[in-house]
Structure formats: C-alpha cells, structure tokens
C-alpha atoms as a PDB file:
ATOM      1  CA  UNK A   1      78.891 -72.437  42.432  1.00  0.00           C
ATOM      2  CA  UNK A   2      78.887 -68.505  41.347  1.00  0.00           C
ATOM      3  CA  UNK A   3      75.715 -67.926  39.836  1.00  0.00           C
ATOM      4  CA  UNK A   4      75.822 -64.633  37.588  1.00  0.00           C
ATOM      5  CA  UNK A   5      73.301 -62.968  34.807  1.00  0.00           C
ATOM      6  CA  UNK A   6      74.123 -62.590  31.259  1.00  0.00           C
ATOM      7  CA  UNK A   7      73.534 -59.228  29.208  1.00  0.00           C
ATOM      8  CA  UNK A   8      69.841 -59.872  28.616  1.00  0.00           C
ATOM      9  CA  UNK A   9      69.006 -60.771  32.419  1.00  0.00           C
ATOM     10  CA  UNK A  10      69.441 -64.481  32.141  1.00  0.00           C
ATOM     11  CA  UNK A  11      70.565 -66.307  35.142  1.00  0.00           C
ATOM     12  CA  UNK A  12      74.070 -68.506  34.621  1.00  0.00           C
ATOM     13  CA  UNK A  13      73.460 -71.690  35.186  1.00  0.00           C
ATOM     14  CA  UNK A  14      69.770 -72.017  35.393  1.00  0.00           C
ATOM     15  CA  UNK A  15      68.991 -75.328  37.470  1.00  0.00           C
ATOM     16  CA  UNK A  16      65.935 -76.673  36.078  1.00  0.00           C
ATOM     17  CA  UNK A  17      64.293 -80.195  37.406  1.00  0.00           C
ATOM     18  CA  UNK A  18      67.776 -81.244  38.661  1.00  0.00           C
ATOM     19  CA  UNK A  19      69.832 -79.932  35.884  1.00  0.00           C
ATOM     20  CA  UNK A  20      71.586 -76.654  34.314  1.00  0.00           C
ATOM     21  CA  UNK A  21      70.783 -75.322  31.463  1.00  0.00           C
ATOM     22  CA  UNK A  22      71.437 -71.403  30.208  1.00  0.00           C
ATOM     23  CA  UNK A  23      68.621 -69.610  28.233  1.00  0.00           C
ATOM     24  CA  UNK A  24      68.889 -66.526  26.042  1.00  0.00           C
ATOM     25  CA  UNK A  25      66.211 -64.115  25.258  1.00  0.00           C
ATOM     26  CA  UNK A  26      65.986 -62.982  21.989  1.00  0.00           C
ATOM     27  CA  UNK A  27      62.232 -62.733  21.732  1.00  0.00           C
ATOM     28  CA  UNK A  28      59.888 -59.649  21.633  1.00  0.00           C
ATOM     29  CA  UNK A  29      62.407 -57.416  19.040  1.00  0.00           C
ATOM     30  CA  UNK A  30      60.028 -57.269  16.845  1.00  0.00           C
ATOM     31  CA  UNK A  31      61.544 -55.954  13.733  1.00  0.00           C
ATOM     32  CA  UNK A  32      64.851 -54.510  15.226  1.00  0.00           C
ATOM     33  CA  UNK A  33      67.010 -56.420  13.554  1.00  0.00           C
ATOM     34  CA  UNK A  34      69.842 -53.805  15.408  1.00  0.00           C
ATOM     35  CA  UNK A  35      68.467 -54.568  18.983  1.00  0.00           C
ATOM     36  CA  UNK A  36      68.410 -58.218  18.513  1.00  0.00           C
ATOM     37  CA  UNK A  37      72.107 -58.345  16.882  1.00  0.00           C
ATOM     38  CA  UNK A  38      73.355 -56.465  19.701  1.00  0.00           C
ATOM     39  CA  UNK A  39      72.104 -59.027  22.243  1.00  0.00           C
ATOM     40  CA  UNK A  40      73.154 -61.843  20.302  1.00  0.00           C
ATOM     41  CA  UNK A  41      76.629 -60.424  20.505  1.00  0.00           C
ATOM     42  CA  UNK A  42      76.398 -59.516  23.567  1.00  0.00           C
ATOM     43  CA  UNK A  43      75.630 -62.905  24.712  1.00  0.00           C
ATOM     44  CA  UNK A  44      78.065 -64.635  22.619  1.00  0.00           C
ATOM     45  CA  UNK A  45      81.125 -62.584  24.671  1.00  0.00           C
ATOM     46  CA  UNK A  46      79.116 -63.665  27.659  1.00  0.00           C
ATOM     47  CA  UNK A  47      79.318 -67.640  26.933  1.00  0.00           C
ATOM     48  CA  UNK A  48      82.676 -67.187  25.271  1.00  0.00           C
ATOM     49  CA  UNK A  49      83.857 -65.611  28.976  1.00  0.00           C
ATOM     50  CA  UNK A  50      82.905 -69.189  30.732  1.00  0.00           C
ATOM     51  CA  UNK A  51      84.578 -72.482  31.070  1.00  0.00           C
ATOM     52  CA  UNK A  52      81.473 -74.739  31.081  1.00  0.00           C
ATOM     53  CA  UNK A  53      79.512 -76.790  28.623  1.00  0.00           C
ATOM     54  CA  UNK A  54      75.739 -76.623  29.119  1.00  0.00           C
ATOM     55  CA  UNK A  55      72.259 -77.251  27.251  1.00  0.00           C
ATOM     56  CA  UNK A  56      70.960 -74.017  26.179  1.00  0.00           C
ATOM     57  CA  UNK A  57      67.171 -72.830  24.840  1.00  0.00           C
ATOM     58  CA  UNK A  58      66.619 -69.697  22.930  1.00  0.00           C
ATOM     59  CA  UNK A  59      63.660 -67.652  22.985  1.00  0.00           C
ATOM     60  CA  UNK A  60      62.538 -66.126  19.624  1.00  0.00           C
ATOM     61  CA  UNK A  61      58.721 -65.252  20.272  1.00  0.00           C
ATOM     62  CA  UNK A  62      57.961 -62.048  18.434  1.00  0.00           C
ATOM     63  CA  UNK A  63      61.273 -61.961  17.001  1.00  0.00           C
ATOM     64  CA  UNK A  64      61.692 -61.273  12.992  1.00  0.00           C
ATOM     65  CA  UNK A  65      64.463 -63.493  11.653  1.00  0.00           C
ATOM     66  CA  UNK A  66      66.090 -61.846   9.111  1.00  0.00           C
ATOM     67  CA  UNK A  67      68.746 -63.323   7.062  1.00  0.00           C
ATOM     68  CA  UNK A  68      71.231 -61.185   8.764  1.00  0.00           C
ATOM     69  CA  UNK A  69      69.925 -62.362  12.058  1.00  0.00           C
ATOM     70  CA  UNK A  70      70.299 -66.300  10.982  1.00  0.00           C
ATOM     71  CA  UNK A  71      73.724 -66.012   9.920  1.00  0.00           C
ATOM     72  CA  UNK A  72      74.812 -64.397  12.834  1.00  0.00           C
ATOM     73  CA  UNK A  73      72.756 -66.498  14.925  1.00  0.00           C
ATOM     74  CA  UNK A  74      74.437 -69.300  13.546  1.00  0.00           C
ATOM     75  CA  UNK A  75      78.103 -68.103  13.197  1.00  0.00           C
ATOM     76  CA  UNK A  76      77.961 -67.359  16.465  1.00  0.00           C
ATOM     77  CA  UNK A  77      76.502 -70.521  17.925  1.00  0.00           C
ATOM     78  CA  UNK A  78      79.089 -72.050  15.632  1.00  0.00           C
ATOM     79  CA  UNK A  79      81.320 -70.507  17.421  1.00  0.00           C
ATOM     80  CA  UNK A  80      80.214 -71.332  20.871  1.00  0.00           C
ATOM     81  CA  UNK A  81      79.853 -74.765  20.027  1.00  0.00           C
ATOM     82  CA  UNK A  82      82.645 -76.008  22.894  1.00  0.00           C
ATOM     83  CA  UNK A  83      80.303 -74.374  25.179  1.00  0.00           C
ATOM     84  CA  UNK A  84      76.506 -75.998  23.924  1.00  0.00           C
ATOM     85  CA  UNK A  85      75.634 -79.513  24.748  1.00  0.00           C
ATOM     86  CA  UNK A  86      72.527 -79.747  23.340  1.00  0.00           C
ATOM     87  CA  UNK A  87      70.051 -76.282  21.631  1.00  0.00           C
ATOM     88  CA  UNK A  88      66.273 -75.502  21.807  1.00  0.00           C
ATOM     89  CA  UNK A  89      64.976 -72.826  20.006  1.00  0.00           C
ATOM     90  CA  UNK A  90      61.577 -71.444  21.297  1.00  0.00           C
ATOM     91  CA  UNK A  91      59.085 -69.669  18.951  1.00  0.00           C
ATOM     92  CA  UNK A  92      60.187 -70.245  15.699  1.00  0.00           C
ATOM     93  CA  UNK A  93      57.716 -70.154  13.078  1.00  0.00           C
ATOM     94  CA  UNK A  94      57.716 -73.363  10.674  1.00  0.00           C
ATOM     95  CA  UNK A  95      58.731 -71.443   8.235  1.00  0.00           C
ATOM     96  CA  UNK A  96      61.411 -70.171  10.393  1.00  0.00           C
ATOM     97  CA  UNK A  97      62.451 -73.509  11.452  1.00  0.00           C
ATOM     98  CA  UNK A  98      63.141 -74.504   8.010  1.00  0.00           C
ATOM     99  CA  UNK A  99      65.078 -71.627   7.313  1.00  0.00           C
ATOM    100  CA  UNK A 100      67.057 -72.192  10.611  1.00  0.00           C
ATOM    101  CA  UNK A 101      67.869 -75.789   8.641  1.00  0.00           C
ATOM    102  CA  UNK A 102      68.371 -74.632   4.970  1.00  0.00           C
ATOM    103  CA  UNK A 103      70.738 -71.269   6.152  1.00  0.00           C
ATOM    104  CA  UNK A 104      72.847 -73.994   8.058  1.00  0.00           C
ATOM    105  CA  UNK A 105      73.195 -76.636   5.515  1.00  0.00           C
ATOM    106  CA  UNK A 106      73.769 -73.484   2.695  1.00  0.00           C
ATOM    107  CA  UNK A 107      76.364 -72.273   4.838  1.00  0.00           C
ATOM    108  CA  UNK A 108      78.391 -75.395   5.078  1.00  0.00           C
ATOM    109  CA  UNK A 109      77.695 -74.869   9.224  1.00  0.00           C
ATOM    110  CA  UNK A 110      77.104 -78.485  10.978  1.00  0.00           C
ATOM    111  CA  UNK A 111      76.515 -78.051  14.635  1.00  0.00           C
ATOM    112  CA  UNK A 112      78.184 -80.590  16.385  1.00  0.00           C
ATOM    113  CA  UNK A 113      74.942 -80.555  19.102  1.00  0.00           C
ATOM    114  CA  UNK A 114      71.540 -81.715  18.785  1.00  0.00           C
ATOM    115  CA  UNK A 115      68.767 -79.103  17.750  1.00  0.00           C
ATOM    116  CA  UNK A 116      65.191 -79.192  18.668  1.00  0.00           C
ATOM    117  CA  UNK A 117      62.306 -76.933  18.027  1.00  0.00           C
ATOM    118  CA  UNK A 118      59.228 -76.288  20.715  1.00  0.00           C
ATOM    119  CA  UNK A 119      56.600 -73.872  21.169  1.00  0.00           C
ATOM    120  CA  UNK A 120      56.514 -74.383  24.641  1.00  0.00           C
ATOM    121  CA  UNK A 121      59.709 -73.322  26.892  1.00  0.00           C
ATOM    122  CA  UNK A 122      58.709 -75.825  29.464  1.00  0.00           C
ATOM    123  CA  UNK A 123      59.033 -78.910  27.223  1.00  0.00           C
ATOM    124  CA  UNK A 124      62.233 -77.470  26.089  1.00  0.00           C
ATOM    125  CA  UNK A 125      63.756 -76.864  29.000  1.00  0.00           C
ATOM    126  CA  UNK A 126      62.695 -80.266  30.059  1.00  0.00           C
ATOM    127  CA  UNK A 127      63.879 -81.926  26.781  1.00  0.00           C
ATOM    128  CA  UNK A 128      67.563 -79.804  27.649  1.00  0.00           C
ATOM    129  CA  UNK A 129      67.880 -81.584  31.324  1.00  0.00           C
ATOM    130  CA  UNK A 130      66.437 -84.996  29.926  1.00  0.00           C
ATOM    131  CA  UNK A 131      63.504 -84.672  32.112  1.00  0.00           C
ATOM    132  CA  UNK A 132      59.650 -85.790  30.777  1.00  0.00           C
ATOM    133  CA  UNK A 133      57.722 -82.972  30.314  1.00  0.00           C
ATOM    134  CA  UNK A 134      54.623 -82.644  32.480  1.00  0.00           C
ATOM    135  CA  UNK A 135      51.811 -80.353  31.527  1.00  0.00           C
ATOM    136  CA  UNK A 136      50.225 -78.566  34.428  1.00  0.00           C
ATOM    137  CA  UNK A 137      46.831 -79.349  35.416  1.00  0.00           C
ATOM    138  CA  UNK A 138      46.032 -75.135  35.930  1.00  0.00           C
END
C-alpha cells in the first residue's frame, strides 16, 4: 500500500488500532479565514485525487468558524462524500457544533455518513476504526 501526505502534512491512510482512517488539520488558524479556506481546498483536490473510501476526523482547535468557512466546509465534504465513511470533527465549540447542524439542515445538505463530535482526538479516532477508547493511565 503507497502511503503519501496530504497538503497539510497528514499521512494517507493513517492506520490507527488496526484500521485506516485520514485526518485533516484545520486547527490553530485562528482568525484566517483565507489560510484555513486554502487548506480546506487544498485537501478536498487531495481526497478527490484517491480511489478509496475511509473514516476521516477533522481537527478544528483554535480555528474560527466563520460562515464562509461552514459552507465551504460542508460543500466540500458534500462533495467528497463517495470518499467518507464515517466524520469526526475535533474541537468544535458547542456552539459551533450546533451551527455545524443548523448550516447543514439550512442548506438542504444531508451527509450520507455518520457525524460525531469529540474533544478528544483519541476517542475519535477510536470511534472512526470502531475501537473502545482507552484513556491512558499517564
């Protein structure tokens, strides 16, 4: 299996507890919405370039989502959605996480995938492969 990295360093697939999963870093772009877009894009063309189907997380941490960034997050995972099995987004805000939910159903955009939210990438990344999460004991 080639193993490559996307535009934002992440590795393609990422094998994780006996499973692959892809995950996208969107997180620390602050308030540049420009930077953020950019990536996004960039990434899309990356997943749009591949044949295979696979669980994917997103990291938002310290990442303001504008209204601009939500629709194009979401028009472009609309998009992509041959390629996602199953979506974790990491780092949302609750508020955030509702307007993830109401900026989908306002937009008419059904994602044919399951969606979870988490704070911790671990348990996402877990949840993705169907794993149980286990805390560390560190």
């Amino acid at each position: 299996m080639l193993i490559r990295k996307s535009p934002g360093g992440s590795i393609y697939p990422y094998y994780y507890k006996d499973g692959e999963l892809f995950g996208m870093h969107f997180g620390s772009f602050l308030d540049d919405e420009d930077g953020l877009l950019a990536r996004m894009q960039a990434e899309e063309a990356f997943l749009a370039g591949t044949s295979r189907s696979l669980p994917m997380w997103i990291d938002f941490y310290e990442s303001r989502l504008t209204d601009r960034v939500l629709a194009e997050f979401l028009q472009g995972f609309y998009r992509l959605r041959a390629r996602v099995t199953r979506l974790a987004l990491v780092g949302c805000s609750a508020r955030d996480q509702r307007r993830v939910l109401r900026s989908a159903h306002i937009a008419g955009i059904e994602l044919p995938f399951p969606l979870r939210f988490f704070d911790d990438p671990e348990e996402a990344k877990s949840w993705l492969v169907g794993r149980p999460f286990e805390e560390s004991g560190l």
